[in-house]
C-alpha atoms as a PDB file:
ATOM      1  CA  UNK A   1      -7.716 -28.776  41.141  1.00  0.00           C
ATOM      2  CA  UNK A   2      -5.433 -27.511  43.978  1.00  0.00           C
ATOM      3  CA  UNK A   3      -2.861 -29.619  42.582  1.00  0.00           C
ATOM      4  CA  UNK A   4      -3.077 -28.426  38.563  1.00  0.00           C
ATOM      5  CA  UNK A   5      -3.598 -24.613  40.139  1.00  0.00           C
ATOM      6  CA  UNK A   6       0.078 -25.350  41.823  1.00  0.00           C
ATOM      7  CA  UNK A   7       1.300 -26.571  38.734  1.00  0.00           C
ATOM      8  CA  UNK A   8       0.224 -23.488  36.723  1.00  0.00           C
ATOM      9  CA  UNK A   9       1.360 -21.045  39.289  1.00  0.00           C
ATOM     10  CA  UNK A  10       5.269 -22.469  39.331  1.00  0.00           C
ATOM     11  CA  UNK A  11       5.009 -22.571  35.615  1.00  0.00           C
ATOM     12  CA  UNK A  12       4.194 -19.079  34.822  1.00  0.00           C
ATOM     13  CA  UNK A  13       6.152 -15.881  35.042  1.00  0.00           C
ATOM     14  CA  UNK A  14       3.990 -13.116  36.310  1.00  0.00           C
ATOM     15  CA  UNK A  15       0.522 -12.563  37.837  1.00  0.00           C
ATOM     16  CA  UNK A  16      -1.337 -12.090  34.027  1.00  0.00           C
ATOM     17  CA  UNK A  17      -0.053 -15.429  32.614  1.00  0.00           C
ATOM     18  CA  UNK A  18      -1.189 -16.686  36.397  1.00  0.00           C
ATOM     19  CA  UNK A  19      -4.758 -15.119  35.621  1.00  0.00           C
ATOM     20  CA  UNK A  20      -4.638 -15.887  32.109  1.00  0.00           C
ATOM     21  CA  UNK A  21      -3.441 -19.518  32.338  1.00  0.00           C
ATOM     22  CA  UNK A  22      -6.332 -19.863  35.107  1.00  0.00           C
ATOM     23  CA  UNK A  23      -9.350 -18.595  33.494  1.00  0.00           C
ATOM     24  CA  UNK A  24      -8.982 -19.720  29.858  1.00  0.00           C
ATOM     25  CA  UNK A  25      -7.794 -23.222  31.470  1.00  0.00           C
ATOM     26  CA  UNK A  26     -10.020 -23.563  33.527  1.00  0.00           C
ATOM     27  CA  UNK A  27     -13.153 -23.027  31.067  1.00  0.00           C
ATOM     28  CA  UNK A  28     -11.482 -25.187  28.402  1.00  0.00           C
ATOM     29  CA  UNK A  29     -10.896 -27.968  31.224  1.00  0.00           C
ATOM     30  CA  UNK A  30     -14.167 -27.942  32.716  1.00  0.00           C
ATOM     31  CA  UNK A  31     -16.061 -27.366  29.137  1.00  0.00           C
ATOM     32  CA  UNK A  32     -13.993 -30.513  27.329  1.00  0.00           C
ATOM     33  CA  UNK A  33     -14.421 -32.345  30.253  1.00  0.00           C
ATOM     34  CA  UNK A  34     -18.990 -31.813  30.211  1.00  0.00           C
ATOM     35  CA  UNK A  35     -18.922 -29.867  33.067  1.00  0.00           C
ATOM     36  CA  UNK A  36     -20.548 -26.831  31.796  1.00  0.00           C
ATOM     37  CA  UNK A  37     -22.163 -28.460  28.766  1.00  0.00           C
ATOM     38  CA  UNK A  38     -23.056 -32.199  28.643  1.00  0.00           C
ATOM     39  CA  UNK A  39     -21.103 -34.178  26.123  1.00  0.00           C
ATOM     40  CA  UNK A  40     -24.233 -35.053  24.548  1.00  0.00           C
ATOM     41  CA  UNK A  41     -24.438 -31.492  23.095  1.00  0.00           C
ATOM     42  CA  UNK A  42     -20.814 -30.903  22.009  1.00  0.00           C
ATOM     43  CA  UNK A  43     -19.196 -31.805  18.922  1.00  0.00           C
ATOM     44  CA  UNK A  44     -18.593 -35.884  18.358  1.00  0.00           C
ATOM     45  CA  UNK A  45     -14.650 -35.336  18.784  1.00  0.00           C
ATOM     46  CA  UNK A  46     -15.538 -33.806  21.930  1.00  0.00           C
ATOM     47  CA  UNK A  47     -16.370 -37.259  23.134  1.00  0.00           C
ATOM     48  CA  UNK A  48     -13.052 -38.877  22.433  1.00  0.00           C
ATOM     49  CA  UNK A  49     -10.943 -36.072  24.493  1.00  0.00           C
ATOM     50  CA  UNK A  50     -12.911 -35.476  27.057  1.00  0.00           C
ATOM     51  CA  UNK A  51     -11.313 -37.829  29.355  1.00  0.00           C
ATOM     52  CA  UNK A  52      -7.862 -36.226  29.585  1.00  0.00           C
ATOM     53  CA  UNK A  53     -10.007 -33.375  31.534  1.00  0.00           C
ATOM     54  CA  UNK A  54     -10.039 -33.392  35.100  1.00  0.00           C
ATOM     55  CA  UNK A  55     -13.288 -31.817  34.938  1.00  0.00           C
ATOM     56  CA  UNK A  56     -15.154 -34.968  33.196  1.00  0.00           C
ATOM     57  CA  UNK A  57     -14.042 -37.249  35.685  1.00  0.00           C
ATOM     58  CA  UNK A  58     -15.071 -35.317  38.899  1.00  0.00           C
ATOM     59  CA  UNK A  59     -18.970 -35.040  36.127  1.00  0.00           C
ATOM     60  CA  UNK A  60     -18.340 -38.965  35.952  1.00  0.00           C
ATOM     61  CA  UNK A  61     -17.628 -39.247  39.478  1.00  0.00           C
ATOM     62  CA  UNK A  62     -20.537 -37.353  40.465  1.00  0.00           C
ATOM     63  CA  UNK A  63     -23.459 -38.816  38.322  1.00  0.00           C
ATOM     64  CA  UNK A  64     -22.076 -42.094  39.530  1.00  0.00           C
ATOM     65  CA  UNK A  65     -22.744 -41.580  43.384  1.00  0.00           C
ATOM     66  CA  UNK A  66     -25.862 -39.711  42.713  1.00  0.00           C
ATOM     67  CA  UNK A  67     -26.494 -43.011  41.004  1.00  0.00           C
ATOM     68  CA  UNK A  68     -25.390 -45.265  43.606  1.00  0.00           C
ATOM     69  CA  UNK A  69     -22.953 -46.778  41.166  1.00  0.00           C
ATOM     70  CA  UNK A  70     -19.680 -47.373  44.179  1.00  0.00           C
ATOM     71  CA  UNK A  71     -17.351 -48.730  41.229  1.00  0.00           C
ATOM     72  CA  UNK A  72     -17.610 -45.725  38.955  1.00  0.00           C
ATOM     73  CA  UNK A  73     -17.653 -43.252  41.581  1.00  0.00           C
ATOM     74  CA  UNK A  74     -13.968 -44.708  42.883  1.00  0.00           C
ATOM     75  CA  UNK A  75     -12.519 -44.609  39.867  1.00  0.00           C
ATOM     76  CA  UNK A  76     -13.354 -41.633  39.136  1.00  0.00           C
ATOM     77  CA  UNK A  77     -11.688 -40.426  42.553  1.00  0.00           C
ATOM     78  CA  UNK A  78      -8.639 -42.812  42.157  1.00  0.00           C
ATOM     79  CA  UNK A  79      -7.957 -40.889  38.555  1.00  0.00           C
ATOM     80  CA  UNK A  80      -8.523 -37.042  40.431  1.00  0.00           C
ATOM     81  CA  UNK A  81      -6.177 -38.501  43.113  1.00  0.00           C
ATOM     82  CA  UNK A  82      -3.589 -39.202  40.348  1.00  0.00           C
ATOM     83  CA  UNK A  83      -4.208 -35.929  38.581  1.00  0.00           C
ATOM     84  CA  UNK A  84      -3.626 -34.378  42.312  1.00  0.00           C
ATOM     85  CA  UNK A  85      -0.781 -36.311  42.773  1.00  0.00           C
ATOM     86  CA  UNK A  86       1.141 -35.835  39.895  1.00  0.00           C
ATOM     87  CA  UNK A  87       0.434 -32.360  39.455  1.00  0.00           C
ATOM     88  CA  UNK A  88       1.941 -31.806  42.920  1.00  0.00           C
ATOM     89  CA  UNK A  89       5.122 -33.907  42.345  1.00  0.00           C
ATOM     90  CA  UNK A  90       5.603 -31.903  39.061  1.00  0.00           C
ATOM     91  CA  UNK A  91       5.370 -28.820  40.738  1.00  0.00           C
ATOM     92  CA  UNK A  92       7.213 -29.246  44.224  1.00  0.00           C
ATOM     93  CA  UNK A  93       9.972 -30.616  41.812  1.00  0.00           C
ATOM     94  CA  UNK A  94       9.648 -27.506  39.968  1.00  0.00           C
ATOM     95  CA  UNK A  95      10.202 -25.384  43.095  1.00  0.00           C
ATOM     96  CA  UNK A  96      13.382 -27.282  43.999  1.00  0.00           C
ATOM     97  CA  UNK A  97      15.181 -26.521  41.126  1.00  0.00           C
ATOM     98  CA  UNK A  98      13.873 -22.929  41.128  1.00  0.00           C
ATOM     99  CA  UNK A  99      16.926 -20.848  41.872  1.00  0.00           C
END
């Protein structure tokens, strides 16, 4: 999340699309991705998007060591790593070419 909040706070222009961008992403993030409201209870299509949400993975992640399941749990962390990753690269380039 550190590295998406980077992201968002090259990309905007001013503190309000900062606070705007943050809120309203963050609740569609972590709401697509089943962290507020398991999948089970969303709409089907919910399902088949959910996993482009940071949020689902670190839900995935999380049932998965609560269940003991080692495999699950590190991919989920190898994807959030990758999220964090590229999210930073993306954004320190961002700051280089900022004038």
């Amino acid at each position: 999340m550190l590295g998406l909040g980077a992201l968002v706070g090259v990309l905007v222009r001013s503190m309000g699309e900062l606070s705007a961008a943050y809120d309203i992403g963050g609740m569609l993030l972590s709401s697509l991705g089943g962290a507020l409201v398991p999948l089970g209870a969303l709409p089907h299509w919910v399902a088949g998007v959910a996993p482009i949400s940071p949020g689902y993975w670190a839900v995935r992640g999380l049932h998965a060591a609560l269940t003991g399941d080692a495999h699950t749990a590190a991919a989920a962390c190898a994807v959030l790593l990758g999220v964090a990753l590229t999210c930073g690269t993306v954004a320190s380039i961002r700051l280089r070419l900022c004038p």
